[in-house]
Protein backbone atom coordinates (compact mmCIF):
# COMPACT_ATOMS: atom_id res chain seq x y z
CA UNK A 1 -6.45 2.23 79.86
CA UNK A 2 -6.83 -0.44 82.16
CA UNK A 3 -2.84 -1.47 81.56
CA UNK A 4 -2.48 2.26 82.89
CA UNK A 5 -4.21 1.85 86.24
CA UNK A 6 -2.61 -0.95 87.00
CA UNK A 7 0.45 0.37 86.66
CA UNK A 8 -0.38 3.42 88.57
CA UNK A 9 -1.30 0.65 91.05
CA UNK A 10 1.83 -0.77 91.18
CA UNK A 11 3.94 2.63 91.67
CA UNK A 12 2.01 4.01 94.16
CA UNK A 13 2.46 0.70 96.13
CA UNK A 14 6.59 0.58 95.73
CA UNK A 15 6.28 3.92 97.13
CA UNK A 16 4.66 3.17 100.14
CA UNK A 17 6.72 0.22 100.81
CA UNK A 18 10.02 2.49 100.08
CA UNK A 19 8.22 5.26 102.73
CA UNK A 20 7.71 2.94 105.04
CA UNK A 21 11.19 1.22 104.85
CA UNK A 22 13.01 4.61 105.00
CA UNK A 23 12.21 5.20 108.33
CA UNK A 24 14.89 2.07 109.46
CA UNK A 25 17.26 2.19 106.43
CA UNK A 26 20.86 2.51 106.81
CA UNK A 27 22.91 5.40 106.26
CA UNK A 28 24.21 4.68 102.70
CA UNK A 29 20.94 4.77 102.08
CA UNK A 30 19.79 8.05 102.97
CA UNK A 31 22.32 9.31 99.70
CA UNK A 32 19.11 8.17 97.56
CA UNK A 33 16.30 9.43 99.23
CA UNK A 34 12.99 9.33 97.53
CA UNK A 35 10.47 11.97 98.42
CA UNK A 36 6.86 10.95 97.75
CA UNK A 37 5.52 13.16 96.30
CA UNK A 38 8.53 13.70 93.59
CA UNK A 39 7.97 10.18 92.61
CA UNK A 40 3.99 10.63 92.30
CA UNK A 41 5.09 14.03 90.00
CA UNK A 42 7.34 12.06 88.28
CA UNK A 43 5.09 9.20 87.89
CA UNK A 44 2.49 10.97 86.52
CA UNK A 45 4.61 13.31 84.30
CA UNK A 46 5.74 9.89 82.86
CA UNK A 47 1.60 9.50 82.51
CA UNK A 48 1.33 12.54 80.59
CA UNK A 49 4.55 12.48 78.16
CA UNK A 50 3.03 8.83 77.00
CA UNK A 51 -0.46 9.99 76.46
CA UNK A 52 0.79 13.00 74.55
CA UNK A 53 3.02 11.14 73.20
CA UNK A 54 0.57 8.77 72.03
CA UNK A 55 -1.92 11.26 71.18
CA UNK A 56 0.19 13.49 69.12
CA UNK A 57 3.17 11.62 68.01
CA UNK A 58 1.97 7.67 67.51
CA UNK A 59 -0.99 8.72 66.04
CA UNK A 60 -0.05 11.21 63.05
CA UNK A 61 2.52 8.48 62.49
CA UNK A 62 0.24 5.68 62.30
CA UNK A 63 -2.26 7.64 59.86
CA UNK A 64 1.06 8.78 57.76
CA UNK A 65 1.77 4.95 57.46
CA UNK A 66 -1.70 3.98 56.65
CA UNK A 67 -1.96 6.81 53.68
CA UNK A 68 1.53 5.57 52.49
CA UNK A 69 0.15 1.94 52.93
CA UNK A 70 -2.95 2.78 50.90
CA UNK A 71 -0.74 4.97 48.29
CA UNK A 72 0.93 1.58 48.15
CA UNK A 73 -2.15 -0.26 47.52
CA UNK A 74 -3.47 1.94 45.08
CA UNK A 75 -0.55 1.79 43.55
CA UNK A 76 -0.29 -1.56 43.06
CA UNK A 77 -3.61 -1.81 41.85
CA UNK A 78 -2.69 0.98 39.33
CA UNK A 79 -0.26 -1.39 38.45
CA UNK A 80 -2.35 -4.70 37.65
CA UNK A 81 -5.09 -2.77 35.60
CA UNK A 82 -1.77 -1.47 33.29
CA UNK A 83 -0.25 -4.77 33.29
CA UNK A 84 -3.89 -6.32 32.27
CA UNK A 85 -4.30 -3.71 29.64
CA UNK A 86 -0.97 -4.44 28.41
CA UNK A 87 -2.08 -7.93 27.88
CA UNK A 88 -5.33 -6.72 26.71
CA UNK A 89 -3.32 -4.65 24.15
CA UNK A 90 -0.88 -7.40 23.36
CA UNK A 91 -4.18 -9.90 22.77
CA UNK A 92 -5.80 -6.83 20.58
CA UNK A 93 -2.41 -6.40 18.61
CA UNK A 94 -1.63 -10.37 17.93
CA UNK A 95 -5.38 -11.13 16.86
CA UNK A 96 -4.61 -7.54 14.51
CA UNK A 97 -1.21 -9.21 13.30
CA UNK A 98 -3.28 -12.63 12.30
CA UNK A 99 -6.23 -10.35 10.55
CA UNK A 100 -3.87 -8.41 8.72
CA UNK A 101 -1.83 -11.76 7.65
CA UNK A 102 -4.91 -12.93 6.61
CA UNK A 103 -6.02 -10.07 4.33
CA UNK A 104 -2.49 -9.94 2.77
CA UNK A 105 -2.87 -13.32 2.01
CA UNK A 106 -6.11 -12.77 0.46
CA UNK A 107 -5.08 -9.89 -1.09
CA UNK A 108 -1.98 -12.37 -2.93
CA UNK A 109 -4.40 -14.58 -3.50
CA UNK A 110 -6.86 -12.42 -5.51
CA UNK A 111 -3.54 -10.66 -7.24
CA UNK A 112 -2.68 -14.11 -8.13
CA UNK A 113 -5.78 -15.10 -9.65
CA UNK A 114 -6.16 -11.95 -11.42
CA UNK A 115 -2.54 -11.82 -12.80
CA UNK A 116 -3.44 -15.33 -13.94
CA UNK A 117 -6.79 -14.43 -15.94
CA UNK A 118 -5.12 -11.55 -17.19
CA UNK A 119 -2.33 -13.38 -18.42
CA UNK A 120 -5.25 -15.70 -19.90
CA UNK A 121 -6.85 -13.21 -21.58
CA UNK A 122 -3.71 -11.71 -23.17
CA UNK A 123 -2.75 -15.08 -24.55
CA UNK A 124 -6.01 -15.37 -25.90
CA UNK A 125 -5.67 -11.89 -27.66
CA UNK A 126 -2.21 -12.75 -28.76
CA UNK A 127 -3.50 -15.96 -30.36
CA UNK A 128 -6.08 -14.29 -32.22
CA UNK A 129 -4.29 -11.48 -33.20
CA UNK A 130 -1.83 -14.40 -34.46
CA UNK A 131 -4.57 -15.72 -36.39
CA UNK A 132 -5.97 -12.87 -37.99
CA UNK A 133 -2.28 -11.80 -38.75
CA UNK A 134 -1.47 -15.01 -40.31
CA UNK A 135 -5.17 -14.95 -42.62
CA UNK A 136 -3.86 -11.82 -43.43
CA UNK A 137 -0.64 -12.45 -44.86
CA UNK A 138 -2.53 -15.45 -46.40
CA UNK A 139 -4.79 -13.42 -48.09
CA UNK A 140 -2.31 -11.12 -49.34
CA UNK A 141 -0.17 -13.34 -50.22
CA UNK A 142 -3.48 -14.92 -52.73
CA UNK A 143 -3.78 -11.80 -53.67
CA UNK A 144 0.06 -11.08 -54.71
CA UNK A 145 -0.11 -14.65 -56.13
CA UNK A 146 -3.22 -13.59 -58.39
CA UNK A 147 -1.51 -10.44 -59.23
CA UNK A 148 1.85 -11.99 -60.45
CA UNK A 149 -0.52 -14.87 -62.22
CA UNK A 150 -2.28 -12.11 -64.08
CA UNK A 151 0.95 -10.16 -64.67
CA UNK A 152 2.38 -13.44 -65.92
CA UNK A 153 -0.79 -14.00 -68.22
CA UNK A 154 -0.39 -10.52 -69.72
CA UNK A 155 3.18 -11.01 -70.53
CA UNK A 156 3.05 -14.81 -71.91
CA UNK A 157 -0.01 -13.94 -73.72
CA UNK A 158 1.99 -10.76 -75.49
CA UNK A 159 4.83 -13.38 -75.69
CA UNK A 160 2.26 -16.11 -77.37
CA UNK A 161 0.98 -12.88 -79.72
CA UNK A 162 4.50 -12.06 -80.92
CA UNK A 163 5.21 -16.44 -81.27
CA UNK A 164 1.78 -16.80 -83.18
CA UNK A 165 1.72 -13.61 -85.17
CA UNK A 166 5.68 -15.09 -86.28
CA UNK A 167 4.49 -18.05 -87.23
CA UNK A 168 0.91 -17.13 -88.78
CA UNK A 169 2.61 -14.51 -90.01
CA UNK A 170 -0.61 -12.52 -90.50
CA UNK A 171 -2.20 -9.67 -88.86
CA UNK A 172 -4.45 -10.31 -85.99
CA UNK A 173 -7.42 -7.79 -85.03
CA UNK A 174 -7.36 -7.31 -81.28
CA UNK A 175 -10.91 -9.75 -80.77
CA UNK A 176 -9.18 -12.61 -81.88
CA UNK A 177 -6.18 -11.34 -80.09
CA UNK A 178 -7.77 -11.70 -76.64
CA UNK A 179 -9.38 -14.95 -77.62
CA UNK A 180 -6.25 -16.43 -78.14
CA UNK A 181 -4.86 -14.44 -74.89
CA UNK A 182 -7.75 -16.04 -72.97
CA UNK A 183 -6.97 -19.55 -74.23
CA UNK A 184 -4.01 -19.71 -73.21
CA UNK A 185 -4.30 -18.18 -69.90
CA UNK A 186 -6.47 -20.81 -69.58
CA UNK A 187 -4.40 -23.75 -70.58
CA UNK A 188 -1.59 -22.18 -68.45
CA UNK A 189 -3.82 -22.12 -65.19
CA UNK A 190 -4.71 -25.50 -65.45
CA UNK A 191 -0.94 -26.35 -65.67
């Protein structure tokens, strides 16, 4: 405000310099005239436009510049929280990544271990099932031993009957049949 006085200052005091030197100007002169009171109208119609100006032209603009300037600002904040989420989000995801790497290793690990005692304990079944397969076949084949010695017994002792009867040549009753039978089975299991 105080720019604005002085300037009013200043124009008033041209234009009573250029009043008072118009009185003993020359003739080319008198083509631009200045009429004092036209000037002071001007002057202050010059006043006016500015403050109006500045009133309703400077200042809407100004306040549209500082809402775009916050907009800006708030935007830009906007944009640092997202970016710090991001890396918040990034952090969360990696230290996810590593957990989940870890439980899938665990989870091989355990698998491993487990495929391994299973495979243990299938050996072990297989073995024993191999061992009471094999004391099975040996005990049948004992038993299809004693069979076929008892078979053979039965035939050699007919065999020894018909031989001895030949040569004794003399009936046998069936006591001292199986006597002899029993003999000889015995005297052919020790051979």
């Amino acid at each position: 405000m105080a720019e604005h006085q002085e300037l009013i200052n200043a124009m008033l005091s041209i234009s009573k310099v250029l009043l008072t030197a118009g009185e003993e100007t020359p003739r080319y002169q008198e083509l631009v005239t200045l009429v004092p009171w036209n000037f002071i109208a001007q002057i202050l119609n010059l006043f006016l436009q500015m403050f109006l100006i500045k009133k309703f032209l400077f200042k809407p603009i100004r306040e549209v510049l500082e809402k775009r300037k916050a907009k800006a600002d708030a935007e830009i904040s906007d944009a640092v929280k997202a970016k710090e989420e991001a890396l918040a989000m990034k952090a969360e995801y990696e230290q996810n990544m590593l957990e989940a790497r870890d439980k899938a290793n665990a989870i091989l690990a355990d698998a491993t271990k487990t495929a391994s005692a299973k495979s243990d304990e299938i050996l072990k079944e297989a073995s024993a099932n191999a061992v009471a397969i094999k004391a099975k076949a040996e005990k049948d084949i004992e038993q299809e031993k004693r069979k076929a010695v008892n078979e053979l017994k039965e035939e050699i002792g007919g065999m020894a009957m018909e031989i001895a009867g030949k040569v004794i040549e003399r009936e046998i009753n069936e006591e001292d049949h199986n006597k002899l039978i029993n003999e000889f089975i015995e005297k052919v299991g020790e051979a």
